[in-house]
Every structure is written in structure tokens, then in C-alpha cells.
Protein backbone atom coordinates (compact mmCIF):
# COMPACT_ATOMS: atom_id res chain seq x y z
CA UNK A 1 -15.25 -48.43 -27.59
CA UNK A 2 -12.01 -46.89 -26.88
CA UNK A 3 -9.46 -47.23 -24.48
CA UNK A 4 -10.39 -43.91 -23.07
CA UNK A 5 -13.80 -45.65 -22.23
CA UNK A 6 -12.69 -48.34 -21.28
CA UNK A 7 -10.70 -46.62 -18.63
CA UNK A 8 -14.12 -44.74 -17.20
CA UNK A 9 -15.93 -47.61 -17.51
CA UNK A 10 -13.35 -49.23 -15.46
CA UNK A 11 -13.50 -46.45 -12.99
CA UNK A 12 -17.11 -46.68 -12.72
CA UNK A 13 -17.40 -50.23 -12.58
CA UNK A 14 -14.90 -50.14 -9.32
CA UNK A 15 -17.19 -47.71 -7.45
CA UNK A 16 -19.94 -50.19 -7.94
CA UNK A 17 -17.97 -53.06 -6.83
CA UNK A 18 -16.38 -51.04 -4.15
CA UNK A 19 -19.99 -50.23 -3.25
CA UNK A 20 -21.30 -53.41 -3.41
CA UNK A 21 -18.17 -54.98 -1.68
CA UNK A 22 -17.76 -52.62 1.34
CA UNK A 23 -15.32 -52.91 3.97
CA UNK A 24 -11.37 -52.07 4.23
CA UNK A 25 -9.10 -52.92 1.19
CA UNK A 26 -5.69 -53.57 1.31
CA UNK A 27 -4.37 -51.33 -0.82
CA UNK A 28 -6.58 -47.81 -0.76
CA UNK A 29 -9.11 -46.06 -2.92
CA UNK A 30 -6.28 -45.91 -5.81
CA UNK A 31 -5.57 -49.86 -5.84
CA UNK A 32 -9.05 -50.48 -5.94
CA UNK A 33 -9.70 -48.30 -8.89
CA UNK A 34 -6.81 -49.63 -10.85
CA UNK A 35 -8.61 -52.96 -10.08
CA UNK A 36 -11.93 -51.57 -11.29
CA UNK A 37 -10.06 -50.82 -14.29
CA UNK A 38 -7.91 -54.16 -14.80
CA UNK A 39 -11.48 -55.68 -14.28
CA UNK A 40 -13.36 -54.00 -17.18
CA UNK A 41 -10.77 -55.32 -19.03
CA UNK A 42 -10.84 -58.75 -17.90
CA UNK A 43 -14.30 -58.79 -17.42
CA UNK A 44 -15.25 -57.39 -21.57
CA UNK A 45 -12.76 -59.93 -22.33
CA UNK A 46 -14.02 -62.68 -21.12
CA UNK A 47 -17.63 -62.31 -22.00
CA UNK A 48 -16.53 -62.04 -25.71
CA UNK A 49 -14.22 -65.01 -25.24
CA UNK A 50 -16.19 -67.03 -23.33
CA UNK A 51 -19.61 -66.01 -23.50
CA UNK A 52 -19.47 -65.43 -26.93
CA UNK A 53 -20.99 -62.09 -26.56
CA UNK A 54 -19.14 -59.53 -28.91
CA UNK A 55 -18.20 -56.27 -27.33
CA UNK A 56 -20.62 -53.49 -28.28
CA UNK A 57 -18.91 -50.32 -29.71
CA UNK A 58 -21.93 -48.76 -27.83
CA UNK A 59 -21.13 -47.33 -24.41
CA UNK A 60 -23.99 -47.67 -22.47
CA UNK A 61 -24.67 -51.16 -24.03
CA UNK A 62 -26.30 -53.28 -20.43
CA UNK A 63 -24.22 -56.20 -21.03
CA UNK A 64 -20.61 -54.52 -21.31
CA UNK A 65 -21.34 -52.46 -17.91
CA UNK A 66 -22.57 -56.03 -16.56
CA UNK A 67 -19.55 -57.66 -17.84
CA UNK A 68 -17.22 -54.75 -16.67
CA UNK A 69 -18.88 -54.60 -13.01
CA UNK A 70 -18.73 -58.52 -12.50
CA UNK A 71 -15.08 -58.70 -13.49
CA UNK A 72 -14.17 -55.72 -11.14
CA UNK A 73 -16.02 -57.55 -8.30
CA UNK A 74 -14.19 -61.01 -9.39
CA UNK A 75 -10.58 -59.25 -8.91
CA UNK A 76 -11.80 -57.32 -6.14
CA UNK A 77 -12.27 -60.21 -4.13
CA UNK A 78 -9.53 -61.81 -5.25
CA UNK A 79 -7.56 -59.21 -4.24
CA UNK A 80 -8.64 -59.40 -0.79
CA UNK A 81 -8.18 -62.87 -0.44
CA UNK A 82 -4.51 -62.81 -1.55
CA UNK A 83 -3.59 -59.84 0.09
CA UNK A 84 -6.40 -59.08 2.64
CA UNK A 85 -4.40 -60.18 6.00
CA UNK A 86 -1.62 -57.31 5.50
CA UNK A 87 -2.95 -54.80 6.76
CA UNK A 88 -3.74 -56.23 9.97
């Protein structure tokens, strides 16, 4: 896959953590997407790293939306943590 897809996957995968995560975030519907796309990212990376799992060049291969979604939900909530209490 490209960087192009990697970027809508990104921005998919932070609508379904954003979905599965509701609530207020700190930053807005634009921070949250740039950490839907930062988590693709981290997320692909990792499983290939880690997990051993290479990186399809398929885009609708299960495990790279998987990996993609679960790394966007890992920074999500990291996010909040670290910067949750600002907004109050």
C-alpha cells in the first residue's frame, strides 16, 4: 500500500476508534483524525515489527485494518490521558 492509503486508512481507522471511544477529546474532530492517522502508522508498524505479520500490499487485507484500528484506539487513549484534563 501507499501512503495515499495509508492516509484513508488512517482516516477510517479514527472514525472507528472515535466511535468506539466516544466522549469529548481534547483537541477536536481534526486532532483526532491526525491521531487516526499517526495510529495506522504506528499500529501497521508494529504488527510487522512485533507481530511478525508482514504488511499486505492488499487494502482491504482484515489484519492491516485490525492493526490500523487498534493503534488509533492505543494513541487515542493515550491522548486523553496526557492531555484529557485541559479542557476542563
Amino acid at each position: 500500500m501507499g501512503i495515499v492509503s495509508w492516509i484513508i486508512l488512517g482516516l477510517v481507522a479514527g472514525a472507528i476508534a472515535k466511535f468506539l471511544l466516544p466522549g469529548k477529546d481534547p483537541g477536536g474532530v481534526i486532532v483526532t483524525t491526525l491521531i487516526g492517522i499517526a495510529g495506522s502508522f504506528v499500529g501497521g508498524w508494529l504488527s510487522s515489527k512485533i507481530l511478525d505479520k508482514p504488511i499486505s500490499k492488499n487494502f482491504f487485507d482484515l489484519p492491516t485494518w485490525g492493526s490500523a484500528i487498534v493503534g488509533a484506539l492505543v494513541l487515542l487513549i493515550a491522548y486523553r490521558l496526557v492531555f484529557g484534563k485541559s479542557r476542563d
